[in-house]
Protein backbone atom coordinates (compact mmCIF):
# COMPACT_ATOMS: atom_id res chain seq x y z
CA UNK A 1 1.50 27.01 6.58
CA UNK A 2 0.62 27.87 3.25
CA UNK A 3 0.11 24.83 0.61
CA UNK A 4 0.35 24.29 -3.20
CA UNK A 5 -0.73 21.51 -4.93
CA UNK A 6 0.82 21.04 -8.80
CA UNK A 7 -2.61 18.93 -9.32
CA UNK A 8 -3.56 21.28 -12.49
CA UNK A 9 0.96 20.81 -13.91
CA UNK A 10 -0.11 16.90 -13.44
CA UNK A 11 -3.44 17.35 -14.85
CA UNK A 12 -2.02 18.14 -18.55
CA UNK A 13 -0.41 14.57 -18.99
CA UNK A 14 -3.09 13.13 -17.72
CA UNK A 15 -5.64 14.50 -20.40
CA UNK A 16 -3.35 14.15 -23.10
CA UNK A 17 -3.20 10.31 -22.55
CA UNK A 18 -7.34 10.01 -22.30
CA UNK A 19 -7.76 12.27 -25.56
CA UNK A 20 -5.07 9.83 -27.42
CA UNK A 21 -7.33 7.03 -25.76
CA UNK A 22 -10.45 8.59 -26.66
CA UNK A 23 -9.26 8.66 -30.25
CA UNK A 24 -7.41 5.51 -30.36
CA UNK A 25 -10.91 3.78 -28.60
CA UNK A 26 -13.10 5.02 -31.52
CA UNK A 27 -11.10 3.75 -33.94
CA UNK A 28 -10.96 0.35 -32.20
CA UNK A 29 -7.77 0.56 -32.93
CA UNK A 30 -6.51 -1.52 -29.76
CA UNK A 31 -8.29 -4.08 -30.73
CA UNK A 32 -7.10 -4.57 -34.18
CA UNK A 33 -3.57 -4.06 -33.01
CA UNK A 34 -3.99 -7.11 -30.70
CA UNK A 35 -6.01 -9.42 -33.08
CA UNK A 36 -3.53 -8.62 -35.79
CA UNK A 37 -0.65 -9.25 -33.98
CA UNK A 38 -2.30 -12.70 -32.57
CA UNK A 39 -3.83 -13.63 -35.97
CA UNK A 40 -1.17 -11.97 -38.67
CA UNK A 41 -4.40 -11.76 -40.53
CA UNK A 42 -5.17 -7.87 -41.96
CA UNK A 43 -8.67 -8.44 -43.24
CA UNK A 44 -9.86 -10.10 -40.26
CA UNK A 45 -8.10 -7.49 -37.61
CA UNK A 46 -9.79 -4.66 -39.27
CA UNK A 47 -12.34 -2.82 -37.45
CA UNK A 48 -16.04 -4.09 -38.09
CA UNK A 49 -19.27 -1.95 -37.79
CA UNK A 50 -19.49 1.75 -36.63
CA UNK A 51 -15.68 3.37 -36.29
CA UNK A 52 -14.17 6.55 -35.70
CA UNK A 53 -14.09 9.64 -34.07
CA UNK A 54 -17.30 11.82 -36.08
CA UNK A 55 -20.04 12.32 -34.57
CA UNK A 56 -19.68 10.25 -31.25
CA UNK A 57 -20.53 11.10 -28.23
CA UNK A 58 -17.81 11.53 -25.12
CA UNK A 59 -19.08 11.05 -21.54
CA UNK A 60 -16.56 12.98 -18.98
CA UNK A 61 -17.47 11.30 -15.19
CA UNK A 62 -16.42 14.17 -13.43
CA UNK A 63 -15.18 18.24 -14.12
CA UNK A 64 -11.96 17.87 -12.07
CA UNK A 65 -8.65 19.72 -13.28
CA UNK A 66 -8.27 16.69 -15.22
CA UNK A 67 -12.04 16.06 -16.64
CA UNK A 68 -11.97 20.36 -17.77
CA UNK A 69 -8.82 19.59 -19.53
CA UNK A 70 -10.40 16.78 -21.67
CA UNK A 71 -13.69 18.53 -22.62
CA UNK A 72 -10.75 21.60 -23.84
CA UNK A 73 -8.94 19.08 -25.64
CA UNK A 74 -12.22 17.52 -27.53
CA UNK A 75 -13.38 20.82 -29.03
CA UNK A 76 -11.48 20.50 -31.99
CA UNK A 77 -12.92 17.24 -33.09
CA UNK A 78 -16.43 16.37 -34.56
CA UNK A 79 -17.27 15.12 -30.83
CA UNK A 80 -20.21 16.03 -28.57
CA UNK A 81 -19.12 15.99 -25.13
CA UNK A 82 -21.60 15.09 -22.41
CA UNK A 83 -20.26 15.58 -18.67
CA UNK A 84 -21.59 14.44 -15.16
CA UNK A 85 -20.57 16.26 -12.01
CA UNK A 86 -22.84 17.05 -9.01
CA UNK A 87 -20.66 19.85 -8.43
CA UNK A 88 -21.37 21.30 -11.66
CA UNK A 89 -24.41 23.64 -13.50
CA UNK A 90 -25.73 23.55 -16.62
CA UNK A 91 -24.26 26.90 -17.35
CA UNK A 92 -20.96 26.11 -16.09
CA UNK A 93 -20.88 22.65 -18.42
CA UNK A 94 -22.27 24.81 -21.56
CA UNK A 95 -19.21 27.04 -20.56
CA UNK A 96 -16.93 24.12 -20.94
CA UNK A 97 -17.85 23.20 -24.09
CA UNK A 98 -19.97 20.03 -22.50
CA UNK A 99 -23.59 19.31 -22.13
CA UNK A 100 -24.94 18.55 -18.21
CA UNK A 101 -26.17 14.94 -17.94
CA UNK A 102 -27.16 12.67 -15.16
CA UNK A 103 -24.88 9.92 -14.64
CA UNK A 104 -27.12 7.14 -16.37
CA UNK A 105 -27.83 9.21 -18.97
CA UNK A 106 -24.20 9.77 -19.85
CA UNK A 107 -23.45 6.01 -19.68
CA UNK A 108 -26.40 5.37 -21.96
CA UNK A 109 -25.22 7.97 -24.34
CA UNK A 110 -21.79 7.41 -24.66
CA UNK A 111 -19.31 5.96 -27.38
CA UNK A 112 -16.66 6.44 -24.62
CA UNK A 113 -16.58 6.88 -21.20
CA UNK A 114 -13.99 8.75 -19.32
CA UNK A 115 -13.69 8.80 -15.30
CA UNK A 116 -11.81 12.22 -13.81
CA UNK A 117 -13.31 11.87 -10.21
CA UNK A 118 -11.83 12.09 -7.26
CA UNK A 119 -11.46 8.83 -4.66
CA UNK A 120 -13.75 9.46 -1.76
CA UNK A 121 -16.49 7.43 0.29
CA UNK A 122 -19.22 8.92 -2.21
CA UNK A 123 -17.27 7.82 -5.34
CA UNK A 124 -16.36 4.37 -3.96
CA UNK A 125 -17.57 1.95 -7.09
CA UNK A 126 -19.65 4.32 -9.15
CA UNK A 127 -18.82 2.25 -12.03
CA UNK A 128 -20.37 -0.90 -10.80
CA UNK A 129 -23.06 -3.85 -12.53
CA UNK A 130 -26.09 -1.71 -13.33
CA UNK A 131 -23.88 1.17 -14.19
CA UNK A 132 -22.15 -0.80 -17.03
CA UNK A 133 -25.33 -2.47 -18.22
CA UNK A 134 -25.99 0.88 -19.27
CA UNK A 135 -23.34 1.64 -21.77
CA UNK A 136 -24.04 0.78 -25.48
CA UNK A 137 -22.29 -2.33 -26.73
CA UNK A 138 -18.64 -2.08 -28.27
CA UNK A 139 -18.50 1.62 -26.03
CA UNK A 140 -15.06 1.80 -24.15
CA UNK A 141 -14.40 3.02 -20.19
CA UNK A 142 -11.11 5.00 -19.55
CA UNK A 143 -10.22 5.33 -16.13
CA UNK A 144 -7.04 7.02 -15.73
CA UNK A 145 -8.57 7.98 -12.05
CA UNK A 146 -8.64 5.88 -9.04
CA UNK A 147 -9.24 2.38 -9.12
CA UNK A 148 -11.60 1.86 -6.45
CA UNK A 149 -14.04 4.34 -8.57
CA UNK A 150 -14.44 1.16 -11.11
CA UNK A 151 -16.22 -2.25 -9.28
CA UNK A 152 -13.58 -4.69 -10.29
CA UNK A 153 -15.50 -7.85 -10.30
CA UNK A 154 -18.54 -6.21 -12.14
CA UNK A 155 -16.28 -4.99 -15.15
CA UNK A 156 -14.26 -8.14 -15.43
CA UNK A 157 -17.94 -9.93 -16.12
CA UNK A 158 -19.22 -7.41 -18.83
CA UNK A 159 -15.39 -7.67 -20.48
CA UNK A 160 -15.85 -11.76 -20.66
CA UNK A 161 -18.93 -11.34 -22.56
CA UNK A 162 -16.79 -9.09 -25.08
CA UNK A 163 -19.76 -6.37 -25.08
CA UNK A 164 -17.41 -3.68 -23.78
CA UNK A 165 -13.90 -1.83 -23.90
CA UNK A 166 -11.55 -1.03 -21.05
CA UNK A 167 -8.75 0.81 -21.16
CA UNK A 168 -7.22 1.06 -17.72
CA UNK A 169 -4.55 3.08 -16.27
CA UNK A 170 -5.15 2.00 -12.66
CA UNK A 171 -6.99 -0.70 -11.05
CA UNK A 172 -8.56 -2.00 -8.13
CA UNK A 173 -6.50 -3.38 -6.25
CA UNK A 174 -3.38 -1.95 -7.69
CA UNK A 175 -1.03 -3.86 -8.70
CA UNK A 176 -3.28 -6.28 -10.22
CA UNK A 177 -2.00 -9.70 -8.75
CA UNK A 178 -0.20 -12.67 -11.16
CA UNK A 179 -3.15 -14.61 -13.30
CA UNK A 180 -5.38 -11.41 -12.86
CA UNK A 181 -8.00 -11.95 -15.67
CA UNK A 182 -7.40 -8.25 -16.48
CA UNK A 183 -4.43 -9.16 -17.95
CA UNK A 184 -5.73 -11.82 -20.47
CA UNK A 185 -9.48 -10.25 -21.56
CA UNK A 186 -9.43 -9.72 -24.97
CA UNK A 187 -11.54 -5.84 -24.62
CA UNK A 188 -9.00 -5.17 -21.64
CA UNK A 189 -6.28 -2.92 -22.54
CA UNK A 190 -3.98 -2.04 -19.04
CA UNK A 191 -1.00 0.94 -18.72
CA UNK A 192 1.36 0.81 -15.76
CA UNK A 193 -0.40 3.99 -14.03
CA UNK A 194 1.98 5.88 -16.72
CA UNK A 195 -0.86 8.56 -17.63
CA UNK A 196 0.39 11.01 -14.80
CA UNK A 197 3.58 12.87 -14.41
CA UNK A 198 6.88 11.14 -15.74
CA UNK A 199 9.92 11.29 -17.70
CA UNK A 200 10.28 14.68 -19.61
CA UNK A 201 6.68 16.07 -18.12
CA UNK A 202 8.10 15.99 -14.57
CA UNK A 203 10.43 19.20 -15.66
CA UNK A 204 6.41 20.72 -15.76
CA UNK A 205 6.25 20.25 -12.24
CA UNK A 206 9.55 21.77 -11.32
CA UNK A 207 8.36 24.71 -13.40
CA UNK A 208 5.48 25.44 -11.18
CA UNK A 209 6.62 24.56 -8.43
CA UNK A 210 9.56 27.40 -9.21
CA UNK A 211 6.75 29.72 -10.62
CA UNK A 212 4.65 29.23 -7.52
CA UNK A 213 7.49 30.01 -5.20
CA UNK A 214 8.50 33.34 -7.04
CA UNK A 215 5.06 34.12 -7.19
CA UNK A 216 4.63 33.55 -3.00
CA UNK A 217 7.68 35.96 -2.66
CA UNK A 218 6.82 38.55 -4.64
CA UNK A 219 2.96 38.65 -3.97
CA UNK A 220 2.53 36.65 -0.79
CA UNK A 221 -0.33 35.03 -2.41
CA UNK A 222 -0.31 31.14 -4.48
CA UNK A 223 -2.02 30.50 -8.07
CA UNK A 224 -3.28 27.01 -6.77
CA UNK A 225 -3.30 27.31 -3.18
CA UNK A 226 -5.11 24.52 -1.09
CA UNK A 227 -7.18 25.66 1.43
CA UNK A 228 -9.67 23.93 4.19
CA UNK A 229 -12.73 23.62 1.63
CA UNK A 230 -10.98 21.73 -0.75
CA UNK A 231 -10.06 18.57 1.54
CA UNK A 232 -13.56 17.04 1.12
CA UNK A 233 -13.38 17.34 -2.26
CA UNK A 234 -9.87 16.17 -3.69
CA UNK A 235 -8.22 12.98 -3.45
């Protein structure tokens, strides 16, 4: 039986939210909007040292559907884009718009991090203590991934200290339970798991899913069919 996956219709969403994060991150806009709205003070919510987008560099953790889509999205802005997949050649990066970098050198190098792997045994905690005693003080980590790619414990530690950023669109576990400290860090920002498919960009999905039907019965063939080699490799 033949299968589809709509993986790269979900994938557009998905990107869309990181490059708003990405933007919103380098600002440090997040964290003015809370300390303003907790203080009511404007001088003292304003962002302090080095902000804004130029000249930063981005760190893509992985060149899934999703992690391509970002480095597309980031070529219009004054960004250098830095990319780590094992998967992945130098050529193939350079064609991407994104420079090939070993994992700690991409944490070490990076404003903001963003995580586009998939879940599997391999990628279980990637993101754990020594990785995030890498990244640069004030630098942010997106995941908009899997949870379990992320040690939980680990980044709850580095947030306490205040040295680092999260912005979180899943967690490990998910939900988070009542009282998680998550919810109260002041460099913790969390979303719902709302980065994906919903509301108006679910018509997306019924589009290619229609597209990809049409296409089966007038070809016999599918844009994004799955086949046996991709199962160790998506998640």
């Amino acid at each position: 039986m033949p299968v589809s996956s709509a993986a790269g219709a979900n994938a557009v969403p998905v990107a869309e939210y990181t490059l708003a994060t990405i933007l919103l991150s380098a600002g440090d806009v997040l964290r003015s909007a809370r300390d303003f709205t907790r203080t009511h003070d404007m001088i003292a919510a304003r962002p302090r040292g080095g902000v804004g987008a130029f000249g930063i560099t981005v760190g893509v953790v992985g060149a899934s559907r999703i992690g391509r889509r970002v480095i597309e999205l980031l070529q219009p802005f004054d960004i250098r884009c830095v990319v780590f997949d094992p998967s992945l050649d130098a050529a193939s990066a350079s064609a991407l718009g994104a420079e090939l970098v070993s994992l700690p050198e991409l944490l070490t190098r990076s404003q903001v991090v963003t995580i586009h792997a998939p879940a599997l045994p391999e990628t279980f905690r990637m993101i754990g203590r020594d990785e995030l005693a890498l990244m640069a003080d004030g630098a942010t980590l997106i995941n908009t991934a899997r949870g379990s790619l992320v040690d939980t414990d680990a980044l709850v530690a580095e947030l306490a200290t205040d040295r680092l950023r999260a912005v979180l669109d899943v967690t490990d576990p998910e939900p988070l339970p009542p009282g998680h400290p998550l919810f109260s860090l002041p460099g913790a920002t969390l979303t719902p798991h709302i980065a994906g498919s919903i509301g108006n960009e679910l018509r997306r999905l019924g589009h290619h899913v229609v597209a990809e039907v049409e296409r089966f019965v007038r070809t016999g063939d599918l844009a994004d069919e799955v086949t046996s080699p991709d199962l160790a490799r998506i998640a």
